[in-house]
N, C-alpha and C. Protein backbone atom coordinates (compact mmCIF):
# COMPACT_ATOMS: atom_id res chain seq x y z
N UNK A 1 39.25 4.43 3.57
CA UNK A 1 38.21 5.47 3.66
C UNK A 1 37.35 5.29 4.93
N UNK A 2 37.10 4.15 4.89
CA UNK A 2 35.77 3.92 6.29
C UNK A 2 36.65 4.10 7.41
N UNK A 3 37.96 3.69 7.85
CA UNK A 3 38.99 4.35 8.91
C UNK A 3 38.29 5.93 9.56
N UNK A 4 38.56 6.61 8.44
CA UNK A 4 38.83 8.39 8.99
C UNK A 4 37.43 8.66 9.53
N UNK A 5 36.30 8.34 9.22
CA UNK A 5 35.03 8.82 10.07
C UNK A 5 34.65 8.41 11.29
N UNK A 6 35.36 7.21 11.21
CA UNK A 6 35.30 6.61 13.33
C UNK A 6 36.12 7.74 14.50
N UNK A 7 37.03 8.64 13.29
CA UNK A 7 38.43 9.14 14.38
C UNK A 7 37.61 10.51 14.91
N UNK A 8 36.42 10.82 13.62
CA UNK A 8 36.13 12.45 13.89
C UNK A 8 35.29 12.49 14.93
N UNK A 9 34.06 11.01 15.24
CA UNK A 9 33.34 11.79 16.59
C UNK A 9 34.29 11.53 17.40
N UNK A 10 35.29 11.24 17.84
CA UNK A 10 36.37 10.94 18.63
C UNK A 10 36.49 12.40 19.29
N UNK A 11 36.58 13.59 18.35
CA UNK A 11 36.99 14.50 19.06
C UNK A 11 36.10 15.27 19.67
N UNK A 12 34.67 15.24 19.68
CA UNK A 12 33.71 15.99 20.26
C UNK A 12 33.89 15.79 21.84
N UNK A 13 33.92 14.31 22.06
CA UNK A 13 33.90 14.25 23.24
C UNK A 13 35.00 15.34 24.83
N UNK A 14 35.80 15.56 24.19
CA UNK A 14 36.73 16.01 24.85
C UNK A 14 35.93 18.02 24.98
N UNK A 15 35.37 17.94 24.23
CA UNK A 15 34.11 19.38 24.38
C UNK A 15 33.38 18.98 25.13
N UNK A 16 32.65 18.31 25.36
CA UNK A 16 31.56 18.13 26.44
C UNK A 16 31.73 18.64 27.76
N UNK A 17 32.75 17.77 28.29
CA UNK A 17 33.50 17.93 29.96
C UNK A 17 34.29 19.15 30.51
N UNK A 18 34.07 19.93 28.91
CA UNK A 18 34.34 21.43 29.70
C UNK A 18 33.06 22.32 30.00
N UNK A 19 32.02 22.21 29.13
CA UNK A 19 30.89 23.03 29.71
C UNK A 19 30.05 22.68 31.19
N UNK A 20 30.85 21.28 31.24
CA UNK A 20 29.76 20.98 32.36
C UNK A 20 30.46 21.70 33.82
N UNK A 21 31.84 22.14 33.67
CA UNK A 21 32.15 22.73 35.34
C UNK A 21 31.20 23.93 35.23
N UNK A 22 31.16 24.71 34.16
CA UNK A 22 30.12 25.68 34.14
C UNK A 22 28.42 25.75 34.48
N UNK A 23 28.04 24.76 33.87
CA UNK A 23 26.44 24.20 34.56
C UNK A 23 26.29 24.25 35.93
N UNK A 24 27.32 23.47 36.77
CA UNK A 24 27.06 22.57 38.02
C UNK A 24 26.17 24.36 38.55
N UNK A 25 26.71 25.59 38.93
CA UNK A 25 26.76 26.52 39.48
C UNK A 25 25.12 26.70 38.96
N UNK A 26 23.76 26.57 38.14
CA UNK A 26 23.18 27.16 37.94
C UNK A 26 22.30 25.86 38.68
N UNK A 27 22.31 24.57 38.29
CA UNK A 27 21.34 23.57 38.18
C UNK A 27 21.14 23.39 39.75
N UNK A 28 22.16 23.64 40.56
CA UNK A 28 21.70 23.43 42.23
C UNK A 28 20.92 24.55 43.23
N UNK A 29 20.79 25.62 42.72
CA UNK A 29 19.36 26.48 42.84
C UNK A 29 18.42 26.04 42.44
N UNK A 30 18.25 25.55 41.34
CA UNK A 30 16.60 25.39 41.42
C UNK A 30 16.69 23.76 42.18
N UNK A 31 17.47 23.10 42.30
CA UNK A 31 16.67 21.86 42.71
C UNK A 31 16.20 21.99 44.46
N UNK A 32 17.32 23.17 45.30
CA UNK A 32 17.19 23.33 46.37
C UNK A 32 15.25 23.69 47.15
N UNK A 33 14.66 24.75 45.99
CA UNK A 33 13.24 24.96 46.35
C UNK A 33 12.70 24.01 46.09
N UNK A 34 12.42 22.91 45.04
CA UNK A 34 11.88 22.09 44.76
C UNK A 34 11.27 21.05 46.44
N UNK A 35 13.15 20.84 46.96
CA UNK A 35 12.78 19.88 47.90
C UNK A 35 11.96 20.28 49.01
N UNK A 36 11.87 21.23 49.50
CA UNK A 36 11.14 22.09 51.14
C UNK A 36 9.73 21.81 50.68
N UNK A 37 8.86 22.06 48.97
CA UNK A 37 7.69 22.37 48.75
C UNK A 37 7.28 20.77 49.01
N UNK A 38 8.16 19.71 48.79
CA UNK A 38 7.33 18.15 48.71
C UNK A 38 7.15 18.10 50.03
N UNK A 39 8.07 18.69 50.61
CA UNK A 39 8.42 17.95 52.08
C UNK A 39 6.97 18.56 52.97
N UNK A 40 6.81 19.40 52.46
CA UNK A 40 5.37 19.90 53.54
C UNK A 40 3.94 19.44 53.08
N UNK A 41 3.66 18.98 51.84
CA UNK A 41 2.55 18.36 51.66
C UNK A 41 2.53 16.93 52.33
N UNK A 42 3.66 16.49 52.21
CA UNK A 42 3.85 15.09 52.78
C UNK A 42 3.42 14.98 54.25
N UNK A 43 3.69 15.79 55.19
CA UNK A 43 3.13 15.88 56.58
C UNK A 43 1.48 15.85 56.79
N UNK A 44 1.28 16.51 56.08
CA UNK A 44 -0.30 17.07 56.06
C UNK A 44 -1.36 15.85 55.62
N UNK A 45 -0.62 15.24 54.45
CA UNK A 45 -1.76 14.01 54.14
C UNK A 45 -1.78 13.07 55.09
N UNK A 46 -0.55 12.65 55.60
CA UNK A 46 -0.14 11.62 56.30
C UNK A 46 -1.39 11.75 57.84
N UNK A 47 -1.44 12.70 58.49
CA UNK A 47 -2.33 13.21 59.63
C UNK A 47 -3.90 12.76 59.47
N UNK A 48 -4.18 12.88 57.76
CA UNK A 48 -5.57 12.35 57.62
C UNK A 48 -6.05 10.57 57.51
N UNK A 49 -4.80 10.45 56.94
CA UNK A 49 -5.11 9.12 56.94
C UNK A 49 -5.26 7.99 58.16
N UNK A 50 -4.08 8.76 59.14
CA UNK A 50 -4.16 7.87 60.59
C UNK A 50 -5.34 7.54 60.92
N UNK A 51 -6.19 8.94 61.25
CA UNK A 51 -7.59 9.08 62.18
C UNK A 51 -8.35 8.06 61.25
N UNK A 52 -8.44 8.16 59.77
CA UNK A 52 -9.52 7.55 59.41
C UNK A 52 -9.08 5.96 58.83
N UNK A 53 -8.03 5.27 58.92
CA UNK A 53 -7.61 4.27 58.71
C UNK A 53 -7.04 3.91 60.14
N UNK A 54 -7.32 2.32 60.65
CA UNK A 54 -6.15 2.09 61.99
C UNK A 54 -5.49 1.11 61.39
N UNK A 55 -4.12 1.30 61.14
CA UNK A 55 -3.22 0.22 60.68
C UNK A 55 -3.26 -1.13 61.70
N UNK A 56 -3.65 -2.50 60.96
CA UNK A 56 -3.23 -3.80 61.88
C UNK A 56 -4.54 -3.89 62.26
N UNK A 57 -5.43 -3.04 62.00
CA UNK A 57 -6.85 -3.59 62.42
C UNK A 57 -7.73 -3.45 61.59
N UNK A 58 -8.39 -4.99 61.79
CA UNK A 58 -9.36 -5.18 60.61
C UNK A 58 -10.33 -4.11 59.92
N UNK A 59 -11.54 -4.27 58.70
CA UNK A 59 -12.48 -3.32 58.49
C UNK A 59 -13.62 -3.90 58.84
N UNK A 60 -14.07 -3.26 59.74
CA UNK A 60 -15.55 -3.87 60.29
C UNK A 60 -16.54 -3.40 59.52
């Protein structure tokens, strides 16, 4: 008896790896906007900190 219930999740798996060729096509639009919006805040902070911090030199 305890045999036959190890065999049944056995077969789900072989379902999985077909929905996913279908996903790939939706999930790489949205990650594409995501990256451009980090990338421009990142410039902008960086500019303030130079002037008011000097790296390698002490705080007087």
């Amino acid at each position: 008896m305890p045999v036959e219930p190890p065999i049944q999740p056995t077969t789900p798996p072989p379902e999985a790896p077909a929905p996913n060729p279908g996903q790939p096509g939706g999930p790489p639009p949205e990650i594409d906007p995501p990256g451009p919006d980090i990338d421009v805040p990142a410039p902008e902070t960086t500019p303030s900190i130079d002037p008011g911090i000097t790296p390698g030199q002490p705080v007087a």
